[in-house]
N, C-alpha and C. Protein backbone atom coordinates (compact mmCIF):
# COMPACT_ATOMS: atom_id res chain seq x y z
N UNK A 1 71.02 47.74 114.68
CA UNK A 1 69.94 48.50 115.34
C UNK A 1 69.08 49.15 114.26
N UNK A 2 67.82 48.60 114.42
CA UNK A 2 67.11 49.45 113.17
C UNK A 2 66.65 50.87 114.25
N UNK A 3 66.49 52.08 112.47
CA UNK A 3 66.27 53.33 112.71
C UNK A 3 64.90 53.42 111.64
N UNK A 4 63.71 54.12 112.77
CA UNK A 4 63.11 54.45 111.88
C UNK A 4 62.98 55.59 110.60
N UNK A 5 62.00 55.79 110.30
CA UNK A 5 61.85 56.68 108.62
C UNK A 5 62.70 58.41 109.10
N UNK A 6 61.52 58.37 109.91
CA UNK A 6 61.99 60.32 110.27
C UNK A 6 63.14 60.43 111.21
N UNK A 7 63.57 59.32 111.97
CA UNK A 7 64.60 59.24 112.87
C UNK A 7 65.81 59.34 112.07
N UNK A 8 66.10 58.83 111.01
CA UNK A 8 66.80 58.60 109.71
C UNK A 8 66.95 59.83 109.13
N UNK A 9 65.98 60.26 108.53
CA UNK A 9 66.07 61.20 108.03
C UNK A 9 66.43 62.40 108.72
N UNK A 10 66.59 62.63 109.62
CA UNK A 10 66.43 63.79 111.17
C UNK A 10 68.37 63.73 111.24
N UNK A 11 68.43 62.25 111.07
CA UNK A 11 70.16 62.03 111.39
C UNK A 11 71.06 62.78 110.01
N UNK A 12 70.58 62.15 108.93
CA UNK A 12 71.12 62.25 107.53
C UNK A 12 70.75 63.93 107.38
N UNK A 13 70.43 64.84 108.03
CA UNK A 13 69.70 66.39 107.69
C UNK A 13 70.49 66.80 109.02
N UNK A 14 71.11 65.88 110.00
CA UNK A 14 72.07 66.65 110.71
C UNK A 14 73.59 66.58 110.71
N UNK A 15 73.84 65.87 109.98
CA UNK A 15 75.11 65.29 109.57
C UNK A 15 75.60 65.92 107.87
N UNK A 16 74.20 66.57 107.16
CA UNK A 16 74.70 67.47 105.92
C UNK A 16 74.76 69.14 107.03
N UNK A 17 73.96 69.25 108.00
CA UNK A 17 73.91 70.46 108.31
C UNK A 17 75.79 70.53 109.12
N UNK A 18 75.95 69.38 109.73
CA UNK A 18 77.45 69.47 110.09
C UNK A 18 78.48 69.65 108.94
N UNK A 19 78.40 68.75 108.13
CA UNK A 19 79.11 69.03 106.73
C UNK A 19 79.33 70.23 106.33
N UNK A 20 77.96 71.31 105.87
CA UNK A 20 78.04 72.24 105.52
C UNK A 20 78.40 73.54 106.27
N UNK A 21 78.31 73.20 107.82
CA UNK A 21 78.84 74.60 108.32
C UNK A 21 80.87 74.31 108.50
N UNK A 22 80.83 73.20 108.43
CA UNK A 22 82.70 72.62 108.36
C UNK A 22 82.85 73.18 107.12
N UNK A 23 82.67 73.33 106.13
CA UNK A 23 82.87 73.45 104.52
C UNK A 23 82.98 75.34 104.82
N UNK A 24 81.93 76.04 105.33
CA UNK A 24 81.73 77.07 105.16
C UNK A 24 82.60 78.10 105.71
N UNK A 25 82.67 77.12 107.21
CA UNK A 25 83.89 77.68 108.13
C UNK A 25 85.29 77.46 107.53
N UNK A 26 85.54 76.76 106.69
CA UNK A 26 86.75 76.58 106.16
C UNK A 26 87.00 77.09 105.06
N UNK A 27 85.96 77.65 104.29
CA UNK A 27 86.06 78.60 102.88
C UNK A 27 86.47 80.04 103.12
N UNK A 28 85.08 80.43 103.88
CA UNK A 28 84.69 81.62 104.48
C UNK A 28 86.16 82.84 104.45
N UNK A 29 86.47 82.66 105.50
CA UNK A 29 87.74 83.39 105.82
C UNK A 29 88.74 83.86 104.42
N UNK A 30 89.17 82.54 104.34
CA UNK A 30 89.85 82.55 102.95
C UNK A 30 89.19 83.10 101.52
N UNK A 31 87.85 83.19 101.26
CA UNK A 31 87.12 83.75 100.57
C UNK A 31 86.74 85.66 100.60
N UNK A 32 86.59 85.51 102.02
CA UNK A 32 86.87 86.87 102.70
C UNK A 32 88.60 87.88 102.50
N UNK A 33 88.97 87.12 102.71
CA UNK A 33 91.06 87.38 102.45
C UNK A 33 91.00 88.07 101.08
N UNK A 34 90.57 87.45 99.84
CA UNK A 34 90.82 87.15 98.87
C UNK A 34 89.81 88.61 98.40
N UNK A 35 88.81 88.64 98.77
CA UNK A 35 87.64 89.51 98.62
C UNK A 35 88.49 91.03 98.99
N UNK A 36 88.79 91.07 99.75
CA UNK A 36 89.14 91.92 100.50
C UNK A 36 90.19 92.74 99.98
N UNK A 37 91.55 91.53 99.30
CA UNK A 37 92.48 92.30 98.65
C UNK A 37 92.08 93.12 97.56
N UNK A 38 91.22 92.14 96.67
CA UNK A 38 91.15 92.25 95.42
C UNK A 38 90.24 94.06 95.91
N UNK A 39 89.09 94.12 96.62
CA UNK A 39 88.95 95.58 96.81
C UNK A 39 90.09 96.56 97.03
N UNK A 40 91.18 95.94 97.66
CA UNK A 40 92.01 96.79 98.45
C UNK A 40 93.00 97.24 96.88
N UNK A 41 92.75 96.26 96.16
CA UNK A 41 94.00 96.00 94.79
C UNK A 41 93.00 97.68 94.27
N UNK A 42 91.99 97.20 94.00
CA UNK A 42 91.36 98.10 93.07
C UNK A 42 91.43 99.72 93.65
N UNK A 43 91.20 100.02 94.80
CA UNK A 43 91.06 101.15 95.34
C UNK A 43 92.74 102.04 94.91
N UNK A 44 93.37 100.59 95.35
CA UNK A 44 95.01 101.44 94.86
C UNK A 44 94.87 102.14 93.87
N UNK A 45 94.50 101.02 92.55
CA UNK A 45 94.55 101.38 91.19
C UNK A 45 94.02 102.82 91.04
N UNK A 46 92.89 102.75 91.76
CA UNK A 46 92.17 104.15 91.40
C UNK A 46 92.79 105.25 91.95
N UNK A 47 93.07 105.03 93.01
CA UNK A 47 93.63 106.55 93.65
C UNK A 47 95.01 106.68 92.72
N UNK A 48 95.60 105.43 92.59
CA UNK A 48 96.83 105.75 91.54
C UNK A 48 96.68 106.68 90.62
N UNK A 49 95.47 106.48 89.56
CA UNK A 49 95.13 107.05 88.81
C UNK A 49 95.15 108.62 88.92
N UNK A 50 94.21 108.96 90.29
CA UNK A 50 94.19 109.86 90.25
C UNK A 50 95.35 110.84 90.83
N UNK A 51 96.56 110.06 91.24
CA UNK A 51 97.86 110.59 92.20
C UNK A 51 98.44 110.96 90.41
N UNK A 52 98.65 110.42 89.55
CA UNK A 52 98.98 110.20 88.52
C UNK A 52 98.74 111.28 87.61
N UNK A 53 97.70 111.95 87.91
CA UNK A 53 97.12 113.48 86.57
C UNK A 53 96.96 114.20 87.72
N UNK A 54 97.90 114.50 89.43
CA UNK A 54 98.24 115.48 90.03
C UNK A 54 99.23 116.87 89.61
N UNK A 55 98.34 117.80 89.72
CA UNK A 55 99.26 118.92 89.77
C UNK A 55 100.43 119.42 90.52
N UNK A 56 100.76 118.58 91.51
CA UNK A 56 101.44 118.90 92.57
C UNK A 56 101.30 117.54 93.12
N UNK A 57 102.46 116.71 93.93
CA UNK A 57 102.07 115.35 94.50
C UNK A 57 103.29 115.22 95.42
N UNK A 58 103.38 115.35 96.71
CA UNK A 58 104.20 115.02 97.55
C UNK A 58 103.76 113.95 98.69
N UNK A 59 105.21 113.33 99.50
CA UNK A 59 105.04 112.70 100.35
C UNK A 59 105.39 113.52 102.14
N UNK A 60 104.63 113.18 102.90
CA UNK A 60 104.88 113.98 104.41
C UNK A 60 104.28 113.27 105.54
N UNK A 61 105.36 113.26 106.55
CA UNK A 61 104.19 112.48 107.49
C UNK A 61 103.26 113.23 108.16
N UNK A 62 102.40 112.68 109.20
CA UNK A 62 101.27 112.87 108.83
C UNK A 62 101.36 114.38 109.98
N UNK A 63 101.76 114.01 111.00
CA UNK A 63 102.13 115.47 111.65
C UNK A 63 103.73 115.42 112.37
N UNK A 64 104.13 116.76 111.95
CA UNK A 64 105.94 116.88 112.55
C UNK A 64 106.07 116.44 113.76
N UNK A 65 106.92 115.53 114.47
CA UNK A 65 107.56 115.33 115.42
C UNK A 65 108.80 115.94 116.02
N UNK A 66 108.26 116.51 117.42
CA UNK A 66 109.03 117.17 117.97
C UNK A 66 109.89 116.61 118.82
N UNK A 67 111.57 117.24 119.11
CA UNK A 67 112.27 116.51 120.04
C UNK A 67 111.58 116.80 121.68
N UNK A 68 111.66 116.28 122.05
CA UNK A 68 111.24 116.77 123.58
C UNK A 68 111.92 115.97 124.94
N UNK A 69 112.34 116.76 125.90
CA UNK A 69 113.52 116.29 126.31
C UNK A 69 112.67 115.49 127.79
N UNK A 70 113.45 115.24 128.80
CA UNK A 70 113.31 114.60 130.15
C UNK A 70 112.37 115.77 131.37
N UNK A 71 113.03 117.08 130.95
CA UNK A 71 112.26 118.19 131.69
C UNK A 71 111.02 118.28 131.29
N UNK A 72 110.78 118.14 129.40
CA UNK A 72 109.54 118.06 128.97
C UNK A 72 108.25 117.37 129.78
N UNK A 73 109.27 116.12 130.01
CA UNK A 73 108.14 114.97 130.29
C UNK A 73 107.65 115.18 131.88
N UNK A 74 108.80 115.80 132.44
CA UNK A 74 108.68 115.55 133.98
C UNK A 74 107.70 116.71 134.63
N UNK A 75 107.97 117.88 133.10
CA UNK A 75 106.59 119.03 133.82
C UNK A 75 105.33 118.73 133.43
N UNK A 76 105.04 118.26 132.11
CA UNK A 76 103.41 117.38 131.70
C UNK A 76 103.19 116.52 133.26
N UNK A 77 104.22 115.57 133.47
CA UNK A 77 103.95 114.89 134.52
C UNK A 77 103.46 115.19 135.89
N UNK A 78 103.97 116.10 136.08
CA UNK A 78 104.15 117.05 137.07
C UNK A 78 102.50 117.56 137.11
N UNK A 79 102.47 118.11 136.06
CA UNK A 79 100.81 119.02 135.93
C UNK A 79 99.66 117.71 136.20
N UNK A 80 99.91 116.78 135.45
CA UNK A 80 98.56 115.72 135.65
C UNK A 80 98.88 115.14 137.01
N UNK A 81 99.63 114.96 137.49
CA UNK A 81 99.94 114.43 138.81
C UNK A 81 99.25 115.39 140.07
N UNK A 82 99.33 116.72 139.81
CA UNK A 82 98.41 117.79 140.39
C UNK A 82 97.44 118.02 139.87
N UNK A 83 96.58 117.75 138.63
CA UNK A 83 95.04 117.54 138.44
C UNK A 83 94.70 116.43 138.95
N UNK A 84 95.31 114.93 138.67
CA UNK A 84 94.78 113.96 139.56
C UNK A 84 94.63 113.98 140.87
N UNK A 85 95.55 114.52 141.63
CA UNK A 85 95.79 114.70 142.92
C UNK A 85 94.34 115.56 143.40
N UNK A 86 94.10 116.53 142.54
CA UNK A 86 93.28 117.68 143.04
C UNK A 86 91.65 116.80 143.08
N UNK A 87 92.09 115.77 142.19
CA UNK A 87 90.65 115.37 141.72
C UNK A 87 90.53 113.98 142.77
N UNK A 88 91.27 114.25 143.81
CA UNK A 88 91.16 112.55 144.33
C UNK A 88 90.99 113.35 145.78
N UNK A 89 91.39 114.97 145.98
CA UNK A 89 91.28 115.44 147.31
C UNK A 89 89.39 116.05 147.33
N UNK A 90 89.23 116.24 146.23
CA UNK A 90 87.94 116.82 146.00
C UNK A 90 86.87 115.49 145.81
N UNK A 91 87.46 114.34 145.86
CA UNK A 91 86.51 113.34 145.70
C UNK A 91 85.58 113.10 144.22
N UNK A 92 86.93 113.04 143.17
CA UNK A 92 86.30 113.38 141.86
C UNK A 92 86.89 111.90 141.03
N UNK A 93 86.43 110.86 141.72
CA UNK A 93 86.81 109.71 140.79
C UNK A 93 86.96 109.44 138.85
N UNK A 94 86.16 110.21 138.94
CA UNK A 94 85.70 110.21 137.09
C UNK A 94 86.72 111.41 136.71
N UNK A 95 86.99 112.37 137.31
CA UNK A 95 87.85 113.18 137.14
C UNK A 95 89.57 112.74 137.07
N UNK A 96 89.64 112.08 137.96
CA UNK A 96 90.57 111.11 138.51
C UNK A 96 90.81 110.49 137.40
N UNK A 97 90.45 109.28 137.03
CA UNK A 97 90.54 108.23 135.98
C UNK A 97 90.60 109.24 134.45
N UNK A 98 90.35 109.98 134.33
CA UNK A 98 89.70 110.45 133.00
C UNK A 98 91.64 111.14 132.44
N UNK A 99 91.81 111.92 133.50
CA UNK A 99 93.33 112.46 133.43
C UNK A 99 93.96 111.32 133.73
N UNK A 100 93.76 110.22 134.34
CA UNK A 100 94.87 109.17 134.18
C UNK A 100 95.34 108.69 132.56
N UNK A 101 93.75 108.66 131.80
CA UNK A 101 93.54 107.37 131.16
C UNK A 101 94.21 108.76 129.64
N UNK A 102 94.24 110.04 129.85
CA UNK A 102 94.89 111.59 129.35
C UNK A 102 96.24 110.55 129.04
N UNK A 103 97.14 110.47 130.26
CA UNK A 103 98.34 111.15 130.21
C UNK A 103 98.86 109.61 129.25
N UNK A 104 98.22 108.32 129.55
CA UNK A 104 98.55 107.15 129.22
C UNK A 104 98.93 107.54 127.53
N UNK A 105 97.24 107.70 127.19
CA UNK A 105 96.90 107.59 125.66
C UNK A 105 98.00 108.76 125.03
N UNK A 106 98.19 109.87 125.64
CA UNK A 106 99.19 110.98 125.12
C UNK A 106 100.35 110.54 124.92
N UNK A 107 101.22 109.84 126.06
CA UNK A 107 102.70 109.51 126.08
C UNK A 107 102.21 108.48 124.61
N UNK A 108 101.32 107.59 124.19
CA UNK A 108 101.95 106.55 123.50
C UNK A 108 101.24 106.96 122.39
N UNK A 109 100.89 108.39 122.14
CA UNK A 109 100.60 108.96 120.62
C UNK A 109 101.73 109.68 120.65
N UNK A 110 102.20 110.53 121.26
CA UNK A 110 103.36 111.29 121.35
C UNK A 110 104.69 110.16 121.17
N UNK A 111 104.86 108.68 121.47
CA UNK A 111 105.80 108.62 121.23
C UNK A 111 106.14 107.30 119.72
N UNK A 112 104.72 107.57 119.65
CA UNK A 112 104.65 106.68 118.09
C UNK A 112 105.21 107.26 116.68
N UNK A 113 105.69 106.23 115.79
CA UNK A 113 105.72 106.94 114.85
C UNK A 113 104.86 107.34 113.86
N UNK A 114 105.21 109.01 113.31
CA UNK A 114 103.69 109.54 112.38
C UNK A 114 104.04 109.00 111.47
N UNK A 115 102.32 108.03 110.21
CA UNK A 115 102.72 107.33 109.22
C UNK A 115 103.00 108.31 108.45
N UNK A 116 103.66 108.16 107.06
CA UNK A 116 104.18 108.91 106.06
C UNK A 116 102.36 108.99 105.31
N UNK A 117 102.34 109.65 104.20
CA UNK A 117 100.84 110.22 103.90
C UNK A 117 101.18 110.68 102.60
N UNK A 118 100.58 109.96 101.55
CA UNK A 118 100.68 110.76 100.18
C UNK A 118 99.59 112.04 99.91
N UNK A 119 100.00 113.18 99.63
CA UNK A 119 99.68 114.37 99.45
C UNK A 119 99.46 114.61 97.75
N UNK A 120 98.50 115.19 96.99
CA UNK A 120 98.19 116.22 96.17
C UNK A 120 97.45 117.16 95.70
N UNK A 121 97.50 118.13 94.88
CA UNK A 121 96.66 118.77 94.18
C UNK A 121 96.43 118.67 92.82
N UNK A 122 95.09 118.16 92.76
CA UNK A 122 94.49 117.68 91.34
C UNK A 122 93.43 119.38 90.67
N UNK A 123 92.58 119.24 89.75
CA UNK A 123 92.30 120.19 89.42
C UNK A 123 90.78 120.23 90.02
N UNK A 124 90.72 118.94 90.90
CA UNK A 124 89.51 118.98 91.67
C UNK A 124 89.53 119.22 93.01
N UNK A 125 90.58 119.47 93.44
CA UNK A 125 90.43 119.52 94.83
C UNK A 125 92.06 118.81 95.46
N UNK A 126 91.96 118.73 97.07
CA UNK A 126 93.10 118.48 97.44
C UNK A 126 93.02 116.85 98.19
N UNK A 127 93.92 116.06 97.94
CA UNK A 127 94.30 115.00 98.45
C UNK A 127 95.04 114.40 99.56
N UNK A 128 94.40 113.92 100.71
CA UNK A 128 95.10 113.41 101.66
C UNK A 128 95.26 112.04 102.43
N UNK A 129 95.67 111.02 101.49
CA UNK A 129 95.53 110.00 101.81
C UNK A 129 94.42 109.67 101.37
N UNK A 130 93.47 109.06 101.79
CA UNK A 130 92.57 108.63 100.91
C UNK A 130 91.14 109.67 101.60
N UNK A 131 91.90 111.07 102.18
CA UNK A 131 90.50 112.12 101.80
C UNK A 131 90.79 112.71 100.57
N UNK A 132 89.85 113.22 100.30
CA UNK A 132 89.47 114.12 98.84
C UNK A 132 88.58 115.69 100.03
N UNK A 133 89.56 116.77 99.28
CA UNK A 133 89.06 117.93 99.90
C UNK A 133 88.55 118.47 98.82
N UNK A 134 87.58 118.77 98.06
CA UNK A 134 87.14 119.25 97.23
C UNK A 134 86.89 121.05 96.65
N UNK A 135 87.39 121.61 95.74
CA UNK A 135 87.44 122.77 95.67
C UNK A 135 86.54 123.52 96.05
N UNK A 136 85.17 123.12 95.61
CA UNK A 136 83.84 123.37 95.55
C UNK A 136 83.44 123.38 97.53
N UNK A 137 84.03 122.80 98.48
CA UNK A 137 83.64 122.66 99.60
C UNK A 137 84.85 123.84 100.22
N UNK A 138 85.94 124.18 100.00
CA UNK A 138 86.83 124.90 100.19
C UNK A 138 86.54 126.84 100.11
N UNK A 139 86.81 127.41 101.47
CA UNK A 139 86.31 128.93 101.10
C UNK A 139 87.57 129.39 100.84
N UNK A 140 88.48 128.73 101.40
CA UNK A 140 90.01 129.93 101.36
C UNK A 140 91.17 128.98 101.89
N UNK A 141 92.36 129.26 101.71
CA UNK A 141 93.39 128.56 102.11
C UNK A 141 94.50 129.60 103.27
N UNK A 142 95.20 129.58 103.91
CA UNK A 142 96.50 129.77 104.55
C UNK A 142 97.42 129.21 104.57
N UNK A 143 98.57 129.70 104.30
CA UNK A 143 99.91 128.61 104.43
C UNK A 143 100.61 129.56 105.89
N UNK A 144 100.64 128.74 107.09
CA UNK A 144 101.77 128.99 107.98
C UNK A 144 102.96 128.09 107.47
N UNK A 145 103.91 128.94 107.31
CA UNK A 145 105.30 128.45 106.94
C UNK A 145 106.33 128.70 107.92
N UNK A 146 106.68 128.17 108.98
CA UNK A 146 108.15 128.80 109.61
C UNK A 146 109.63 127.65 109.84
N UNK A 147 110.29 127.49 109.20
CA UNK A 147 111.17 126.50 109.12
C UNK A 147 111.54 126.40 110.68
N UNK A 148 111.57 125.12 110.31
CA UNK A 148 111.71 124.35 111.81
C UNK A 148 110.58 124.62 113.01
N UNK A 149 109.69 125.08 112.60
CA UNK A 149 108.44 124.91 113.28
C UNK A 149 107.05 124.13 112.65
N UNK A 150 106.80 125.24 111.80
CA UNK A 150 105.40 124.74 111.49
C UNK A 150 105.47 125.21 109.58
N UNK A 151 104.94 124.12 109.09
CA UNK A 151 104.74 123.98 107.73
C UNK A 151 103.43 123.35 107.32
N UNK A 152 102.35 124.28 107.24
CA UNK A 152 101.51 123.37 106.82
C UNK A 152 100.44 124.31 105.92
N UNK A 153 99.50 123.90 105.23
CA UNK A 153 98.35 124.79 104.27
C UNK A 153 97.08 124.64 105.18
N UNK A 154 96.72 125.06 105.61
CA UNK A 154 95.37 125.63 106.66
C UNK A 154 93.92 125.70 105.92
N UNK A 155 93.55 124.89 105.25
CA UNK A 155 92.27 124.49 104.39
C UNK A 155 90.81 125.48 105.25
N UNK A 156 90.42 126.22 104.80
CA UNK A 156 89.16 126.91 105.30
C UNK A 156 87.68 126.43 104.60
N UNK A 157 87.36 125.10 105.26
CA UNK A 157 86.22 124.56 104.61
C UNK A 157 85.00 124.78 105.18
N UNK A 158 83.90 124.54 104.22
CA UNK A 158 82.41 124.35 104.81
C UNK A 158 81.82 123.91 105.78
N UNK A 159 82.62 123.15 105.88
CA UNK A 159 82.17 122.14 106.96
C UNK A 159 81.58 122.65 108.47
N UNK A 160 80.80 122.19 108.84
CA UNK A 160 80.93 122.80 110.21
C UNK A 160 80.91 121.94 111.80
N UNK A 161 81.80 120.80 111.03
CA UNK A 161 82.11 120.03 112.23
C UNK A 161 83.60 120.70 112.83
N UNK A 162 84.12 120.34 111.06
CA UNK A 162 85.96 120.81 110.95
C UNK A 162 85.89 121.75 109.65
N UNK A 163 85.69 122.80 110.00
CA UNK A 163 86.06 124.07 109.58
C UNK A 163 87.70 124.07 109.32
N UNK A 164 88.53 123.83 109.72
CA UNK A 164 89.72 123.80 109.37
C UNK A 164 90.20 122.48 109.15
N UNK A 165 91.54 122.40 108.03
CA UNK A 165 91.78 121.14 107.80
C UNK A 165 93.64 121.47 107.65
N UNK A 166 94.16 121.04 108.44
CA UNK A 166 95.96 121.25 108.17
C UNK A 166 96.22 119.92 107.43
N UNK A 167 97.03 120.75 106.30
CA UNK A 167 97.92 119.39 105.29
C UNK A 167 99.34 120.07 105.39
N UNK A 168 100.15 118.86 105.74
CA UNK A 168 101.58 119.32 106.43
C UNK A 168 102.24 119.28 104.83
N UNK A 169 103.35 120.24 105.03
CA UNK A 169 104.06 120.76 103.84
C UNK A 169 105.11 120.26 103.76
N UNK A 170 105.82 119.73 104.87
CA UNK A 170 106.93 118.91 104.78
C UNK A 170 108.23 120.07 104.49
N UNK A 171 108.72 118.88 103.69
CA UNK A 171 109.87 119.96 102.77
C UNK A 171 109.68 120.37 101.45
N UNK A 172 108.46 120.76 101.08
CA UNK A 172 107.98 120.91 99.44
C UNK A 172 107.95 122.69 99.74
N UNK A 173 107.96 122.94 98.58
CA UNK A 173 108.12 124.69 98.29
C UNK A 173 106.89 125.28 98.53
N UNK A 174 106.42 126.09 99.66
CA UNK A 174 105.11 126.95 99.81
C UNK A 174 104.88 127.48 98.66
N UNK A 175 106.01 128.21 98.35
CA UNK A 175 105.23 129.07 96.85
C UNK A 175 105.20 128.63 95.85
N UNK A 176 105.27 127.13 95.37
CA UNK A 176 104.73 126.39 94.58
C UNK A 176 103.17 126.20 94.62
N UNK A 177 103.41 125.55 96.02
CA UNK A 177 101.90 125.42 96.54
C UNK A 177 100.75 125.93 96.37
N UNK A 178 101.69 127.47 96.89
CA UNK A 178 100.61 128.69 96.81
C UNK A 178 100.02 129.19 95.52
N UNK A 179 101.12 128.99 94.37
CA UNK A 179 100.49 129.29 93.12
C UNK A 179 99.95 128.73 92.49
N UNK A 180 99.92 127.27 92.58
CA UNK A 180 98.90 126.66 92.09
C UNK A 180 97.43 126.56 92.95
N UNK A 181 97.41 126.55 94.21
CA UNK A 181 95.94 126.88 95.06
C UNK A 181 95.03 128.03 94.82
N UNK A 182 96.11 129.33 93.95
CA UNK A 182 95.35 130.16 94.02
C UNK A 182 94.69 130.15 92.16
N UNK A 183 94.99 129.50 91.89
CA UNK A 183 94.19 129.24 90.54
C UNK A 183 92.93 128.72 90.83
N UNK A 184 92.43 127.93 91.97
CA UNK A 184 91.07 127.11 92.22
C UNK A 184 90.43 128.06 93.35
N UNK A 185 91.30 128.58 94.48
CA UNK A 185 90.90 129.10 95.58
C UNK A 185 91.52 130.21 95.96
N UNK A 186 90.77 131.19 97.02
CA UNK A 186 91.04 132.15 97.43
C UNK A 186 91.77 132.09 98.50
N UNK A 187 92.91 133.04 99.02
CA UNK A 187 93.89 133.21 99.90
C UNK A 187 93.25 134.43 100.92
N UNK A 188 92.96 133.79 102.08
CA UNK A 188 92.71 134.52 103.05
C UNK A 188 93.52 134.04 104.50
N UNK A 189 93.89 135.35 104.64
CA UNK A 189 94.86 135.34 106.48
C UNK A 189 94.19 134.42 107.26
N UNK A 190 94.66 133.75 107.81
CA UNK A 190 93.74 133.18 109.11
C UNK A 190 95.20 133.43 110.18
N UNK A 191 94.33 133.61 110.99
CA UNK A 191 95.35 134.00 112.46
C UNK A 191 95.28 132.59 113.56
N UNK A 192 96.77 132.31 113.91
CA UNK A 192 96.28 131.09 115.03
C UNK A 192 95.36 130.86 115.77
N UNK A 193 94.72 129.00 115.62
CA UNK A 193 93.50 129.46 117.39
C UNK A 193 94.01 129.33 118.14
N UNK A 194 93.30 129.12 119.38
CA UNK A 194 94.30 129.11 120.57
C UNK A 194 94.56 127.46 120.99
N UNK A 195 93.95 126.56 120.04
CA UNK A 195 94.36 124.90 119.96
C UNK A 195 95.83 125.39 118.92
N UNK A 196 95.65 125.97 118.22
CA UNK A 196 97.31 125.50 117.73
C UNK A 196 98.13 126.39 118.38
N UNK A 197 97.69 127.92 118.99
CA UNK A 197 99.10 127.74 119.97
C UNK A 197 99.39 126.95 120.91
N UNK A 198 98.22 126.06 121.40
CA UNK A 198 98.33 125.34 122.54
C UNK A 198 99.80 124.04 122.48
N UNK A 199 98.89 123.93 121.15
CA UNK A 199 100.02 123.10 120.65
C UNK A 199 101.07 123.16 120.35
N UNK A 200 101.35 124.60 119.76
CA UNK A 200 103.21 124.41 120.34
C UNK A 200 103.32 125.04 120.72
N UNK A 201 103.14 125.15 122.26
CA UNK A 201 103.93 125.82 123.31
C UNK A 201 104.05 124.50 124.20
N UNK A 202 102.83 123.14 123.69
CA UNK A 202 103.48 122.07 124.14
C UNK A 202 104.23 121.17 123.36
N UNK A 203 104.42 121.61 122.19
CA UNK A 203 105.25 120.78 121.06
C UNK A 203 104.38 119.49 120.51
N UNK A 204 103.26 119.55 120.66
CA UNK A 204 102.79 118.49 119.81
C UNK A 204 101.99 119.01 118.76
């Protein structure tokens, strides 16, 4: 069967355009993989570096887990089961769904495990995983300490999204902590809000 000039040419320019997206689709990914570690390699290196000329460097997960028993669960349950309820007698669909979609996402953060989190203090500021809290952005610190409750340093920053920043203390020595924080920063009281008593009087 003869083919003419541009008919030819039209075929041979669709058959490299097939070629080349098979070639690309089959690099791609694997090029991407490779890309990806090698960033992921380097970022280690660096934060290594800087975990490495820490003044202080501990490991903690990321927030304490509390035991919480069958009564626990059955009075949370209990309460959203009477906001939903209230919100389905009042004709509040969005209300309805919104505390459903509450209690779901809660039970399966509440019953996950918290990742572990490398912690330090460098002479620039404080480290949490891969944030950097910076001295210079920092007005004051708090340490709530109460064994077997709450252990954590209470960061009083600039910010004014998150004004507060909790870095959990684990099992490392507060007054280690404390004496080296107060070489960069100032120690001021802060008194609970009423989100962290909220929080443990429900244990999370």
């Amino acid at each position: 069967m003869y083919i003419s000039g541009p008919e030819q040419e039209q075929k041979k320019e669709a058959e490299q355009k097939e070629k080349m997206e098979k070639f690309f689709s089959s690099t791609k990914p694997e090029e991407d993989i490779n890309k990806a570690e090698e960033e992921k390699s380097f970022r280690n290196e660096a934060m290594e570096k800087i975990f490495s000329g820490a003044l202080l460097r501990w490991r903690a997960p990321e927030y304490e887990k509390y035991e919480r028993g069958r009564k626990w669960y059955l009075y949370v349950a209990l309460v959203l089961l009477a906001i939903i309820g209230y919100a389905v007698y009042t004709d509040s669909p969005i209300m309805a769904i919104t505390f459903v979609l509450i209690g779901v996402v809660g039970y399966i953060f509440l019953n996950r495990e918290p990742r572990t989190i490398d912690f330090a203090v460098t002479q620039d500021g404080i480290i949490a995983g891969r944030e950097m809290y910076d001295f210079d952005n920092i007005k004051s610190f708090w340490i709530f300490y109460e064994p077997h409750d709450i252990k954590v340093v209470s960061l009083h920053t600039k910010s004014m999204l998150m004004p507060f920043v909790h870095i959990p203390i684990h099992d490392e020595d507060p007054v280690e902590i404390r004496r080296v924080l107060l070489e960069y920063i100032p120690e001021a009281k802060q008194d609970p809000s009423l989100v962290d008593t909220f929080e443990r009087l429900l244990g999370i």
